[in-house]
Structure formats: C-alpha cells, structure tokens
N, C-alpha and C. Protein backbone atom coordinates (compact mmCIF):
# COMPACT_ATOMS: atom_id res chain seq x y z
N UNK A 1 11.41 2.64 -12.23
CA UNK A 1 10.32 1.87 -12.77
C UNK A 1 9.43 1.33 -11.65
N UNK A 2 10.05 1.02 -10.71
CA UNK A 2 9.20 0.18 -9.42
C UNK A 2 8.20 1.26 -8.98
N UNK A 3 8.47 3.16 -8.91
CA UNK A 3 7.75 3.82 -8.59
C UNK A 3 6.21 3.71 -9.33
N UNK A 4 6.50 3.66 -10.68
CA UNK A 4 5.20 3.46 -11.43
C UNK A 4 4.78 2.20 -11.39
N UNK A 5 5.09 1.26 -10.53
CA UNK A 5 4.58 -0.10 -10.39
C UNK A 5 3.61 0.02 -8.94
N UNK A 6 3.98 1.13 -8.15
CA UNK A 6 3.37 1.40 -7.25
C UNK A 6 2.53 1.97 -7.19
N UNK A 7 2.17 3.08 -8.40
CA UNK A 7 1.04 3.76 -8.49
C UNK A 7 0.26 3.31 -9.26
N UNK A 8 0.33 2.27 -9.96
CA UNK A 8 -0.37 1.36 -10.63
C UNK A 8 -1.22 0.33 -10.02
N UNK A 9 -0.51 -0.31 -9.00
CA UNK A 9 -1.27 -0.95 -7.93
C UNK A 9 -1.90 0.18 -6.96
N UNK A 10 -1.48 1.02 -6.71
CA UNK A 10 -2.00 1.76 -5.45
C UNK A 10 -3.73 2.30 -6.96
N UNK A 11 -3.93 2.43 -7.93
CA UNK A 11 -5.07 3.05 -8.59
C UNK A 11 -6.02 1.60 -8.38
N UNK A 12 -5.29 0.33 -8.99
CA UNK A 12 -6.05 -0.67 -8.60
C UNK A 12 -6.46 -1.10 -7.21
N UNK A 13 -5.81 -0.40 -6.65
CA UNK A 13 -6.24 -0.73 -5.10
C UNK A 13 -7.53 0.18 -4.74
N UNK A 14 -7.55 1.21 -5.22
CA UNK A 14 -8.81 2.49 -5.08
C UNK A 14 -9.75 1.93 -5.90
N UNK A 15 -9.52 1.41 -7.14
CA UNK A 15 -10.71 1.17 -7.76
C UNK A 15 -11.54 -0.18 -7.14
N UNK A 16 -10.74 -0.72 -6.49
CA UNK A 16 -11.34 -2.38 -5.83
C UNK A 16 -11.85 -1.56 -4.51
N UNK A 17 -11.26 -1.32 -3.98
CA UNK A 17 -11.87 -0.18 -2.33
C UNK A 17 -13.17 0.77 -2.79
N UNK A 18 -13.41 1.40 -3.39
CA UNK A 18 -14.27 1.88 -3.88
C UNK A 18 -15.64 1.06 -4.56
N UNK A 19 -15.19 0.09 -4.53
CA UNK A 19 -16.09 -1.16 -5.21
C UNK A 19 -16.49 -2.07 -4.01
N UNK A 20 -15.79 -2.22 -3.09
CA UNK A 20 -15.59 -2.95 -2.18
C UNK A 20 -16.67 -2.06 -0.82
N UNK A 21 -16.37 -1.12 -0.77
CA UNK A 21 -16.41 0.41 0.66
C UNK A 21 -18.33 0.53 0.00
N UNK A 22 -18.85 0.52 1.11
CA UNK A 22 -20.37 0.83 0.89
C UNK A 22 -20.67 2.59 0.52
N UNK A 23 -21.55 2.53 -0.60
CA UNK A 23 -21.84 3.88 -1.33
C UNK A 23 -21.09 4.03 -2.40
N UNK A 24 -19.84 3.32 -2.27
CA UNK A 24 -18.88 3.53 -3.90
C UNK A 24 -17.71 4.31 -3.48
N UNK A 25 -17.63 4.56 -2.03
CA UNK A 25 -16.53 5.82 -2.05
C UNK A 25 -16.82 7.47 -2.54
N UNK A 26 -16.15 7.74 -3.18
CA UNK A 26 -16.11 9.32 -3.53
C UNK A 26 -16.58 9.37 -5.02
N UNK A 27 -16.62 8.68 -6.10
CA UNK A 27 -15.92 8.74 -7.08
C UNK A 27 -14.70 8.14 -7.21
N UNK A 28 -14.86 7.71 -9.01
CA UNK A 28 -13.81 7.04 -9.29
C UNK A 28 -12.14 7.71 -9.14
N UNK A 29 -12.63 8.90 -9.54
CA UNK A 29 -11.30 9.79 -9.76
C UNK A 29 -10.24 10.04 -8.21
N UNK A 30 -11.04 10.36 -7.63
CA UNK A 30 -11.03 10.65 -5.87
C UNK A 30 -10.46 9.36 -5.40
N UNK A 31 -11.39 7.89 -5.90
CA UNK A 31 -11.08 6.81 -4.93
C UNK A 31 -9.96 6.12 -5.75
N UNK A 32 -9.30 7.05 -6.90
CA UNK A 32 -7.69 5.97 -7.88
C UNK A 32 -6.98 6.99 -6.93
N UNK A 33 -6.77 8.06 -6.68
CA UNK A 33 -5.74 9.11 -5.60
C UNK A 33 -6.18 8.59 -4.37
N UNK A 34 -6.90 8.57 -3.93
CA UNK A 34 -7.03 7.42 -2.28
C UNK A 34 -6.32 5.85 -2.27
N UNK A 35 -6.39 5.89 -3.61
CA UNK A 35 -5.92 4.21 -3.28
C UNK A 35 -4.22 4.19 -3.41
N UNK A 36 -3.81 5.24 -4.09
CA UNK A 36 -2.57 5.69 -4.14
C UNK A 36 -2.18 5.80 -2.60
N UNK A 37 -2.83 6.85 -2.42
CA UNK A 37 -2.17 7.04 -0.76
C UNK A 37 -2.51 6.06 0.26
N UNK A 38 -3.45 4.77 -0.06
CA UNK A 38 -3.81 3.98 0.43
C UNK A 38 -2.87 2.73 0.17
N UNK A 39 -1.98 2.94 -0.50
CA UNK A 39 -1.00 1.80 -0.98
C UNK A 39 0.08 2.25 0.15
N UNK A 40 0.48 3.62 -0.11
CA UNK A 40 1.14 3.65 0.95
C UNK A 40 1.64 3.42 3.04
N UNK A 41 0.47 3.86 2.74
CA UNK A 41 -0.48 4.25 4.38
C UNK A 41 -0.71 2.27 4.67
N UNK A 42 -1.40 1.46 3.54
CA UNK A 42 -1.23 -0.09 3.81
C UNK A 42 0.11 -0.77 4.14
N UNK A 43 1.64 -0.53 3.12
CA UNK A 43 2.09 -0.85 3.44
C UNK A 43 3.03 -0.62 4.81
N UNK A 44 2.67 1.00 4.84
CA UNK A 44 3.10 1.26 6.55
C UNK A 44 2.30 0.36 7.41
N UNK A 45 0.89 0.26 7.20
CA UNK A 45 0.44 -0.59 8.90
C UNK A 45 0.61 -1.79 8.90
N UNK A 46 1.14 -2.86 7.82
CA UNK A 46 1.01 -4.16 7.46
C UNK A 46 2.57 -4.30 8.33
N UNK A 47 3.75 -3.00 7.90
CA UNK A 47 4.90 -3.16 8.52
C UNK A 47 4.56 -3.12 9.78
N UNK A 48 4.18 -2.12 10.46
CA UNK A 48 3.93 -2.61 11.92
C UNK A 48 3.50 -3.62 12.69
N UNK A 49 2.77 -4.87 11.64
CA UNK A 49 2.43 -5.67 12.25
C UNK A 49 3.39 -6.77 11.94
N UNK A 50 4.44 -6.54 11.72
CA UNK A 50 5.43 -7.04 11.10
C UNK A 50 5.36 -8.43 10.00
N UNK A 51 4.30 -7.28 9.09
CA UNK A 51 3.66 -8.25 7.91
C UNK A 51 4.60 -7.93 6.76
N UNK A 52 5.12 -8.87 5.77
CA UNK A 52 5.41 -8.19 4.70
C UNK A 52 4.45 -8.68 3.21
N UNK A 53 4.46 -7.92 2.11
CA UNK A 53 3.90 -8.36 1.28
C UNK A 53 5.04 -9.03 0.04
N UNK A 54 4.51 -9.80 -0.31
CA UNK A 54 5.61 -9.90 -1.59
C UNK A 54 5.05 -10.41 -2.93
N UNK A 55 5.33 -10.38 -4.34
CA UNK A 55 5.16 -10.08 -5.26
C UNK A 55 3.62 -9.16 -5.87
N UNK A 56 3.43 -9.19 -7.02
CA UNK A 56 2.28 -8.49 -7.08
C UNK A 56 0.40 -8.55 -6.57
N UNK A 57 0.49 -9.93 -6.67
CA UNK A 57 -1.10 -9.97 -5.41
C UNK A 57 -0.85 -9.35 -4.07
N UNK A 58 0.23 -9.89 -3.04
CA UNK A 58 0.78 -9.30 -2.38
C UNK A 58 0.48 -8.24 -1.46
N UNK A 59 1.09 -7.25 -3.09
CA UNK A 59 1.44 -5.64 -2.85
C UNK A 59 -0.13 -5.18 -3.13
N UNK A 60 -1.07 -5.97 -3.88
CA UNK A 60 -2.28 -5.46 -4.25
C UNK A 60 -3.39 -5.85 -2.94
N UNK A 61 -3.27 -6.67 -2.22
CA UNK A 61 -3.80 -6.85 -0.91
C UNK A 61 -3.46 -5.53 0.13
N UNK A 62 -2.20 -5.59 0.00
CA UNK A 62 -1.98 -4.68 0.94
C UNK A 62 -2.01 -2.98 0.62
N UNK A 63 -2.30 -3.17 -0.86
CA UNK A 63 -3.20 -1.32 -1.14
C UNK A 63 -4.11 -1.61 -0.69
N UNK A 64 -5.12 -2.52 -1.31
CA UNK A 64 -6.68 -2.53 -0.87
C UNK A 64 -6.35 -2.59 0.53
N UNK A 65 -6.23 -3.04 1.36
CA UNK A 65 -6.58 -2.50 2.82
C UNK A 65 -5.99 -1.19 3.08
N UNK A 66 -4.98 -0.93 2.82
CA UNK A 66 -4.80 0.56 3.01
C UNK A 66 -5.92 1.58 1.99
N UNK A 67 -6.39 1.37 1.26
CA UNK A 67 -7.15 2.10 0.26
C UNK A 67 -8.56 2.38 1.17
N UNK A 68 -9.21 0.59 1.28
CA UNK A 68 -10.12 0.84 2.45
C UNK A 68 -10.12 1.49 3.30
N UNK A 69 -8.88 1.72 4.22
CA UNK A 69 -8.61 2.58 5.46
C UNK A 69 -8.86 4.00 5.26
N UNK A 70 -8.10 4.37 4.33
CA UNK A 70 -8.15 5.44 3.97
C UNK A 70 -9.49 6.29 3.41
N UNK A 71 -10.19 5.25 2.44
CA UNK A 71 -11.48 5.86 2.35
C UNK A 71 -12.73 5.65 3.27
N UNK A 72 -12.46 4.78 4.48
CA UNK A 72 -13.24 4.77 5.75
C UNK A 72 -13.27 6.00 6.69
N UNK A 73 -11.86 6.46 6.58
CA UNK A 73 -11.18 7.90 7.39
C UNK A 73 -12.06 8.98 6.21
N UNK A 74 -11.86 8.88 5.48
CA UNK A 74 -11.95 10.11 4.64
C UNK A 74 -13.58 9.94 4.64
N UNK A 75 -14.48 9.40 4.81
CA UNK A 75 -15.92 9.25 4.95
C UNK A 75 -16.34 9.55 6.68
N UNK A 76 -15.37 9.49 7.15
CA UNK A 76 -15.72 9.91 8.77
C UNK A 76 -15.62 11.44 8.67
N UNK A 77 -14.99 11.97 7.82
CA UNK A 77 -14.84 13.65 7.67
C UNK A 77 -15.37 14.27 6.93
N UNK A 78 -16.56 13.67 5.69
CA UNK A 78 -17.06 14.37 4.93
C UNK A 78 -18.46 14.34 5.45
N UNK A 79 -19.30 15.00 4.75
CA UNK A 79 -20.23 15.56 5.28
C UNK A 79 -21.55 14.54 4.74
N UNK A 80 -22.18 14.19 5.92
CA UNK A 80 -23.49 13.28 5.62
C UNK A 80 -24.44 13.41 4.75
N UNK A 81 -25.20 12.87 3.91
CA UNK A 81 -26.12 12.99 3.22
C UNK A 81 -27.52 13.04 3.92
C-alpha cells in the first residue's frame, strides 16, 4: 500500500512542479511521470543531506523538489523554442 502512497505523492509533486517550473514543464501527462521519478530522485538528495522527511507534507516537499530537479534537467536536454 505505501507503494501507491508514493506514486500518489510523487503525481502531486509533478503537477505542483509543473505549476511551479517556468513555461509549465512538458505537459501535464509528462510532468505526473517526472514527478514520480522526481519523488524518488528528491528523496535520494534530501538523504544525502542527511534530511529526512516525515509524514505526508513532508514526503510532498520533498517530491516537489525532486520533481523540480528533475524537470529543470529534463529542460536542459530538450530542444529550444
């Protein structure tokens, strides 16, 4: 159950990053799978800073910055308008 608690926050984390990230991100669809892998990728760098998150605001802080990250990276590789 906790897995789908994670991809639940990690979509809300894309949809706030995408709202948040100048231009909108990719799309909605693009920036709920970024924020997924952005939940993850957050709570890896938050561990390195030997941050932890705990209950659900938390865990939703620490997608949105990983979400951000991730769709900052992923805008450094796509192609300019």
């Amino acid at each position: 159950m906790s897995f789908i608690w994670y991809i639940i926050i990690g979509i809300v984390a894309g949809f706030l990053a995408g709202k948040i990230m100048r231009g909108g991100g990719f799309g909605l669809i693009i920036n709920l799978l970024l924020g997924i892998l952005g939940g993850v990728l957050g709570g890896w760098v938050f561990a390195l800073f030997g941050l932890a998150a705990s209950g659900l605001i938390g865990s939703l802080i620490t997608s949105t910055v990983g979400a951000i990250l991730v769709l900052w990276i992923a805008s450094l590789f796509s192609k300019s308008k």
